[in-house]
C-alpha atoms as a PDB file:
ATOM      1  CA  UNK A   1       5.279 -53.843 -74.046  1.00  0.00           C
ATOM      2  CA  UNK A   2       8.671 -55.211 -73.742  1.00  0.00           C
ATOM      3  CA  UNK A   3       9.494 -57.918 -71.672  1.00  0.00           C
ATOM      4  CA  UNK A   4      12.292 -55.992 -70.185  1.00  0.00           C
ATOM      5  CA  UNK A   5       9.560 -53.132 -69.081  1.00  0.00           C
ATOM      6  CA  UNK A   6      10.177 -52.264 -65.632  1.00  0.00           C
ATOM      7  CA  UNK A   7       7.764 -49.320 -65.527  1.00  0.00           C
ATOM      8  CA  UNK A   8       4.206 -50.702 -63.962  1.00  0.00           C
ATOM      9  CA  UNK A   9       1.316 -49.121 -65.511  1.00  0.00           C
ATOM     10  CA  UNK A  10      -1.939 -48.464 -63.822  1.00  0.00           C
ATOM     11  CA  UNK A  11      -5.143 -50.131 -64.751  1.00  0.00           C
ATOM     12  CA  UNK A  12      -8.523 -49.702 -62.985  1.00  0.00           C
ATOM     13  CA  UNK A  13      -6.177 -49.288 -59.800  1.00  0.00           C
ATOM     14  CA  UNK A  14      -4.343 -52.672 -60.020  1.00  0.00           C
ATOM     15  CA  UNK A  15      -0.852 -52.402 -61.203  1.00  0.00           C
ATOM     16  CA  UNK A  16       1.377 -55.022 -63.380  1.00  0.00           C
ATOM     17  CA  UNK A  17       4.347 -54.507 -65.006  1.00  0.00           C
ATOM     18  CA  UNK A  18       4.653 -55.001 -68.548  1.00  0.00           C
ATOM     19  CA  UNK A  19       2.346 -57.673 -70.649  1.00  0.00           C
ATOM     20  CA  UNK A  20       2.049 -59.675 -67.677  1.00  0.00           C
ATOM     21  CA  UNK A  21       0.386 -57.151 -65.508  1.00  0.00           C
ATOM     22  CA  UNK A  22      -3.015 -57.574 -64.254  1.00  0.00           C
ATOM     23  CA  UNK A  23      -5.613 -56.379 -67.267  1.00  0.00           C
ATOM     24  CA  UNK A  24      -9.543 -56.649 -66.403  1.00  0.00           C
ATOM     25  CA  UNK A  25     -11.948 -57.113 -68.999  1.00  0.00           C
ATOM     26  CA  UNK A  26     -15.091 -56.557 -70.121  1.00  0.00           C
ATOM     27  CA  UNK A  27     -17.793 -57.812 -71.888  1.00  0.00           C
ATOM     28  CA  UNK A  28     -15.581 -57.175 -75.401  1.00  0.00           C
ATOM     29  CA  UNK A  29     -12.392 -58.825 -73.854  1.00  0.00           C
ATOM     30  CA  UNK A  30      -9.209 -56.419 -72.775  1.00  0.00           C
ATOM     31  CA  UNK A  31     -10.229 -52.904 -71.888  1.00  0.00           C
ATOM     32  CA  UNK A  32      -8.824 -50.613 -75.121  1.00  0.00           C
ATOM     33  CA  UNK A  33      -9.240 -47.019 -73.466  1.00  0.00           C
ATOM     34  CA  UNK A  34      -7.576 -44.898 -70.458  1.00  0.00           C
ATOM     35  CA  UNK A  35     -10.448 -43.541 -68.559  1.00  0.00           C
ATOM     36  CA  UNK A  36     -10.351 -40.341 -67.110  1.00  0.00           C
ATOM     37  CA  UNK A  37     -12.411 -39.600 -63.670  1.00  0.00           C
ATOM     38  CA  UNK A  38     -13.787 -35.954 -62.394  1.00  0.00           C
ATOM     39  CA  UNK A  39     -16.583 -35.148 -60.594  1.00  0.00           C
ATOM     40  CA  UNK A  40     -18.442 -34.062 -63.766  1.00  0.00           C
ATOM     41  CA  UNK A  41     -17.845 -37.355 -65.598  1.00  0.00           C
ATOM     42  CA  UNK A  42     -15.797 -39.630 -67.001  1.00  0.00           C
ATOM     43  CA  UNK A  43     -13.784 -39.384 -70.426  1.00  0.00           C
ATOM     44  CA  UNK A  44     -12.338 -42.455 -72.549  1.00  0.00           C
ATOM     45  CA  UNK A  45      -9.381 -42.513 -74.804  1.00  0.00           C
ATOM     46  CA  UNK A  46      -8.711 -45.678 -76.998  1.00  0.00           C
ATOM     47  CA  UNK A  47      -5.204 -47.233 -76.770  1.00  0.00           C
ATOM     48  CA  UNK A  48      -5.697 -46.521 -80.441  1.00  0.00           C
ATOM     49  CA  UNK A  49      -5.834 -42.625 -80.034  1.00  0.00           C
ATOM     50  CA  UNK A  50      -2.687 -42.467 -77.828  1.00  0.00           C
ATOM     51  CA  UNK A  51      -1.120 -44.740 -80.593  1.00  0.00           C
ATOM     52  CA  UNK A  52      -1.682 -42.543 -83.111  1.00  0.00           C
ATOM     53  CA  UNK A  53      -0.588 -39.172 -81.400  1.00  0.00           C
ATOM     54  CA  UNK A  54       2.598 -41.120 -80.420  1.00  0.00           C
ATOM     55  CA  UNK A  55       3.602 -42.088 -84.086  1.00  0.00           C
ATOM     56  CA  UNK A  56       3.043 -37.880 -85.261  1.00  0.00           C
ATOM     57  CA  UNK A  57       4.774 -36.776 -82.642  1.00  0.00           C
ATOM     58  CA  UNK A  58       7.930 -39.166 -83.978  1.00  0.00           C
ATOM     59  CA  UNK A  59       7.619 -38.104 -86.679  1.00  0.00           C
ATOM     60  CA  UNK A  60       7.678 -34.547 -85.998  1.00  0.00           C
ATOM     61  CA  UNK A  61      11.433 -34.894 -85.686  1.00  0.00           C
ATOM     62  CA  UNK A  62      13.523 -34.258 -88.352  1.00  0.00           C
ATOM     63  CA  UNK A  63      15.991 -37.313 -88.690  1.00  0.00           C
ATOM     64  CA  UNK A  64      12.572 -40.328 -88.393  1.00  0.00           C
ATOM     65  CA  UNK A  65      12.875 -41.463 -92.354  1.00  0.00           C
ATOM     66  CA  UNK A  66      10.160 -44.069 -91.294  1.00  0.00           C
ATOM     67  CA  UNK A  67       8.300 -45.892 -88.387  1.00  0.00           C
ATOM     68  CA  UNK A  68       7.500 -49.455 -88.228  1.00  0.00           C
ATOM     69  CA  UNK A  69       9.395 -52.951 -88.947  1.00  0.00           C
ATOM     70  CA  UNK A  70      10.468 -53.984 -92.352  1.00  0.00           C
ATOM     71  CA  UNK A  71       7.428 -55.704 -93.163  1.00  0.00           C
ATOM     72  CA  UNK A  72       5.108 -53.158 -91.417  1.00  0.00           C
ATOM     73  CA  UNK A  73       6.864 -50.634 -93.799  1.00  0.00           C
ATOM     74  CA  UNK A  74       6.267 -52.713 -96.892  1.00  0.00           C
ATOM     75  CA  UNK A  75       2.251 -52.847 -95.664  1.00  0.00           C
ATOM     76  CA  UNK A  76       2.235 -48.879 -95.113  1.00  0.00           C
ATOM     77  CA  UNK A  77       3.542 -48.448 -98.953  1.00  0.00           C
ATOM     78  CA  UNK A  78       1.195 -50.916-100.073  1.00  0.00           C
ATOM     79  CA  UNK A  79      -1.968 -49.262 -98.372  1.00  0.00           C
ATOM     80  CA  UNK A  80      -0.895 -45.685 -99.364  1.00  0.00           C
ATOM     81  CA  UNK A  81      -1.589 -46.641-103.044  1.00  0.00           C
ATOM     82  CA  UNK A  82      -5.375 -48.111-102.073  1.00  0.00           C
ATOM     83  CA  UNK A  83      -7.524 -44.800-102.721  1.00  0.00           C
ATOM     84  CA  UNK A  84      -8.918 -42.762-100.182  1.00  0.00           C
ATOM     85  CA  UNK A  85      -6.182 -43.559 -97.570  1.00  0.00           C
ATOM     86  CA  UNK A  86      -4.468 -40.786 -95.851  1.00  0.00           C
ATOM     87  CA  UNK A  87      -1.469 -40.327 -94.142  1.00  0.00           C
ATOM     88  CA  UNK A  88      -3.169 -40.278 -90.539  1.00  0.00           C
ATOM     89  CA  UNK A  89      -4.407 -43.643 -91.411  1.00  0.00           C
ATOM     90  CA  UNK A  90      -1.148 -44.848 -90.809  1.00  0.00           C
ATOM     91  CA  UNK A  91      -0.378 -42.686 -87.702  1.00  0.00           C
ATOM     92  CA  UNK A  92       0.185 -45.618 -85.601  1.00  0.00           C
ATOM     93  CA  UNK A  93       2.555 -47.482 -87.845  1.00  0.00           C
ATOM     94  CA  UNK A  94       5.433 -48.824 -85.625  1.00  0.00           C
ATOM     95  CA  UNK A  95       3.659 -47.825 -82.620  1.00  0.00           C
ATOM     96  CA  UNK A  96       2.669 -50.292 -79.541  1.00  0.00           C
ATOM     97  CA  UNK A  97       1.306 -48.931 -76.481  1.00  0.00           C
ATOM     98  CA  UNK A  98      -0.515 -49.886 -72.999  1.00  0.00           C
ATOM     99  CA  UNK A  99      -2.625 -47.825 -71.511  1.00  0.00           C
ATOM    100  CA  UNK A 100      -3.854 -47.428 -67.828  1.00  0.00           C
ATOM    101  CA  UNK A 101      -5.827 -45.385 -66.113  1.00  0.00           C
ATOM    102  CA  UNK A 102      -3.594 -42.503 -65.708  1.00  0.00           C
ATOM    103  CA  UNK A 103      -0.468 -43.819 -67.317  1.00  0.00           C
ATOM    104  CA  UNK A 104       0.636 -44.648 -70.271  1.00  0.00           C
ATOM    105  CA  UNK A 105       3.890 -46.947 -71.792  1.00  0.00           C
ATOM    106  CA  UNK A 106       4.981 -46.203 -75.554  1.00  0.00           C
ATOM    107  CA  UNK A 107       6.924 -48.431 -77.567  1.00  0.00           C
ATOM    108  CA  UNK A 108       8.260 -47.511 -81.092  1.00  0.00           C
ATOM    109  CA  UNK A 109      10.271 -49.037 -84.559  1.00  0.00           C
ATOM    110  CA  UNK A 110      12.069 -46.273 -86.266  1.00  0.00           C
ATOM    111  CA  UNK A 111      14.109 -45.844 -89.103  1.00  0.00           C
ATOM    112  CA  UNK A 112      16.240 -42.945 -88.888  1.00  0.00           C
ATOM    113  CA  UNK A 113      18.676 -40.730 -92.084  1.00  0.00           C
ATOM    114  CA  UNK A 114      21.888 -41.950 -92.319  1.00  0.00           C
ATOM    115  CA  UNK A 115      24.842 -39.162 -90.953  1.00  0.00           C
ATOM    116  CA  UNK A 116      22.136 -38.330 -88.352  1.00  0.00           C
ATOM    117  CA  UNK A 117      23.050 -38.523 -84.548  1.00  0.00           C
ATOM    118  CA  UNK A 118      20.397 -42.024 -83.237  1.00  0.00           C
ATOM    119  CA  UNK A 119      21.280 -40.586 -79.488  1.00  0.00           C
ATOM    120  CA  UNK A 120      20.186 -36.985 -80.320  1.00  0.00           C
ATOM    121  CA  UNK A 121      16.863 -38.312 -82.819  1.00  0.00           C
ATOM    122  CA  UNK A 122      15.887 -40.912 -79.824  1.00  0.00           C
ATOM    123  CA  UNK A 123      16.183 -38.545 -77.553  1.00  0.00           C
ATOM    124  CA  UNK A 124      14.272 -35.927 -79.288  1.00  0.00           C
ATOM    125  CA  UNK A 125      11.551 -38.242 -80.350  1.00  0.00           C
ATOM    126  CA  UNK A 126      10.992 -39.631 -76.504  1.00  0.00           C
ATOM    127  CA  UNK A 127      10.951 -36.050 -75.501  1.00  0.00           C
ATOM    128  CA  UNK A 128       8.071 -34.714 -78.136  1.00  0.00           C
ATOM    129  CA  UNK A 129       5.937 -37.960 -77.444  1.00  0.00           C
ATOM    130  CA  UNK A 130       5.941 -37.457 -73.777  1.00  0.00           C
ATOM    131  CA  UNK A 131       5.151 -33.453 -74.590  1.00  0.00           C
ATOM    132  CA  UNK A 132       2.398 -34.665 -76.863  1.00  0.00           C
ATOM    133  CA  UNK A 133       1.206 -37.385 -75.186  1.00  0.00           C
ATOM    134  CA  UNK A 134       0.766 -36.125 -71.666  1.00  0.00           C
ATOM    135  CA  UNK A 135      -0.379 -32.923 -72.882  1.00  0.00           C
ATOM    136  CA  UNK A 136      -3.266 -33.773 -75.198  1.00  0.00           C
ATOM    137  CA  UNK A 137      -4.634 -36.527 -73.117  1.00  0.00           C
ATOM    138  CA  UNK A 138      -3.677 -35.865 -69.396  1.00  0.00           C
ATOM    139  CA  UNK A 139      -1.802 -39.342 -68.613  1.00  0.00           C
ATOM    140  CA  UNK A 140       1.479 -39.841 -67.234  1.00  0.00           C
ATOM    141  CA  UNK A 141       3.889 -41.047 -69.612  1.00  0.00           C
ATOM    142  CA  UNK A 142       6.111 -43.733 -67.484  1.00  0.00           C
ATOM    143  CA  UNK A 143       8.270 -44.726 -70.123  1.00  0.00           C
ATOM    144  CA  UNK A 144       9.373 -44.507 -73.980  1.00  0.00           C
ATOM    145  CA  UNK A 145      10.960 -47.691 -75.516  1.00  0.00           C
ATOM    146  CA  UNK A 146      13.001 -46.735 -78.940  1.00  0.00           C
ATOM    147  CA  UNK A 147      14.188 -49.447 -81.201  1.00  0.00           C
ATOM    148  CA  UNK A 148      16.028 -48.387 -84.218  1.00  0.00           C
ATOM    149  CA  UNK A 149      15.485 -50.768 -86.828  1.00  0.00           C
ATOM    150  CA  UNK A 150      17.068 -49.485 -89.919  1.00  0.00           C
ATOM    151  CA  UNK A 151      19.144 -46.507 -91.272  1.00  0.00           C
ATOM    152  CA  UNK A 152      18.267 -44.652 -94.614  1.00  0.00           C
ATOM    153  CA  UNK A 153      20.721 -43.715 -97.218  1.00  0.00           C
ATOM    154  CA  UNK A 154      19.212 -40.856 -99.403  1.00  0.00           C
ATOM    155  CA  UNK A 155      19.360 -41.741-103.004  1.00  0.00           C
ATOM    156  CA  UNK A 156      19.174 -45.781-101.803  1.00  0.00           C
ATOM    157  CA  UNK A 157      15.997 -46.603-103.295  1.00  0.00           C
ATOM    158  CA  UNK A 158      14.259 -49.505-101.645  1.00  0.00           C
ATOM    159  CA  UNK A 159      11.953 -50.309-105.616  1.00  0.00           C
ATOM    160  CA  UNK A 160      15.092 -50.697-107.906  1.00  0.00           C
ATOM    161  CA  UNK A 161      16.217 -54.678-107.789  1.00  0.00           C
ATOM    162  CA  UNK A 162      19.805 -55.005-106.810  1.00  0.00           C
ATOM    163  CA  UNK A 163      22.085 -55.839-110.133  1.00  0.00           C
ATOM    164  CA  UNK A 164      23.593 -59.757-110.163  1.00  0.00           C
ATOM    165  CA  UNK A 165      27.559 -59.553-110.101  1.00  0.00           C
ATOM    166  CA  UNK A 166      27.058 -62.176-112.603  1.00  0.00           C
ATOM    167  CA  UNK A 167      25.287 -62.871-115.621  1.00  0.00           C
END
């Protein structure tokens, strides 16, 4: 999470805020899954899982071009040409998140259409990932970090080397 976090997220009842909160561990190292308590059992979802349903739901919104860093975005085109991949597999592109007990912290790297509003798709894509989030796996969603790392310019395409002024 960021380091300017100032949401604490729950974990196995202790609380820490941000990357420096306390995090047990187990026999594998850092926990990796929320775990959900009733009376009839208990139910596990990997950090991984709530990773992935937060990068569909961004991209859900019209105006996300993209998700991830420059050089995250250069990996996703590379692995979409390795066969058998899907689109799923990179769900969680541009997606970091921490996971507690019964809350959850969501940070993301978009890329968002040129002429588009970034206050109205930011606010739009923290909306739908809380909705999605806190609907499909029952944890609190404390807080949504957007950074908007690029604007695209439709017909601007990213394969075509740029022509020298000189020659």
């Amino acid at each position: 999470m960021t380091s300017s976090s100032s949401a604490a997220v729950e974990r196995d009842g202790t609380e820490g805020a941000g990357s420096g909160g306390a995090r047990p561990t187990g026999p594998g190292g850092p926990r990796s899954h929320a775990a959900l308590t009733t009376e009839h059992g208990q139910t596990r979802i990997a950090d991984a899982v709530v990773g992935k349903i937060a990068g569909l739901a961004a991209r859900e919104i019209p105006g996300v071009y993209s998700m991830g860093t420059g050089f995250a975005r250069r990996m996703g085109q590379l692995r979409s040409l390795v066969p058998g991949s899907t689109e799923t597999d990179a769900a969680a592109q541009g997606v970091s998140v921490e996971v507690g007990e019964r809350e959850t912290a969501v940070d993301l790297d978009v890329v968002t259409w040129y002429g588009q509003s970034i206050v109205e798709v930011t606010e739009a894509v923290r909306s739908n990932v809380i909705e999605r989030v806190e609907g499909m796996t029952g944890l609190r969603v404390v807080e949504v970090n957007i950074n908007v790392d690029d604007i695209y310019v439709e017909g601007q395409d990213d394969n075509e080397p740029s022509q020298s002024r000189v020659q």
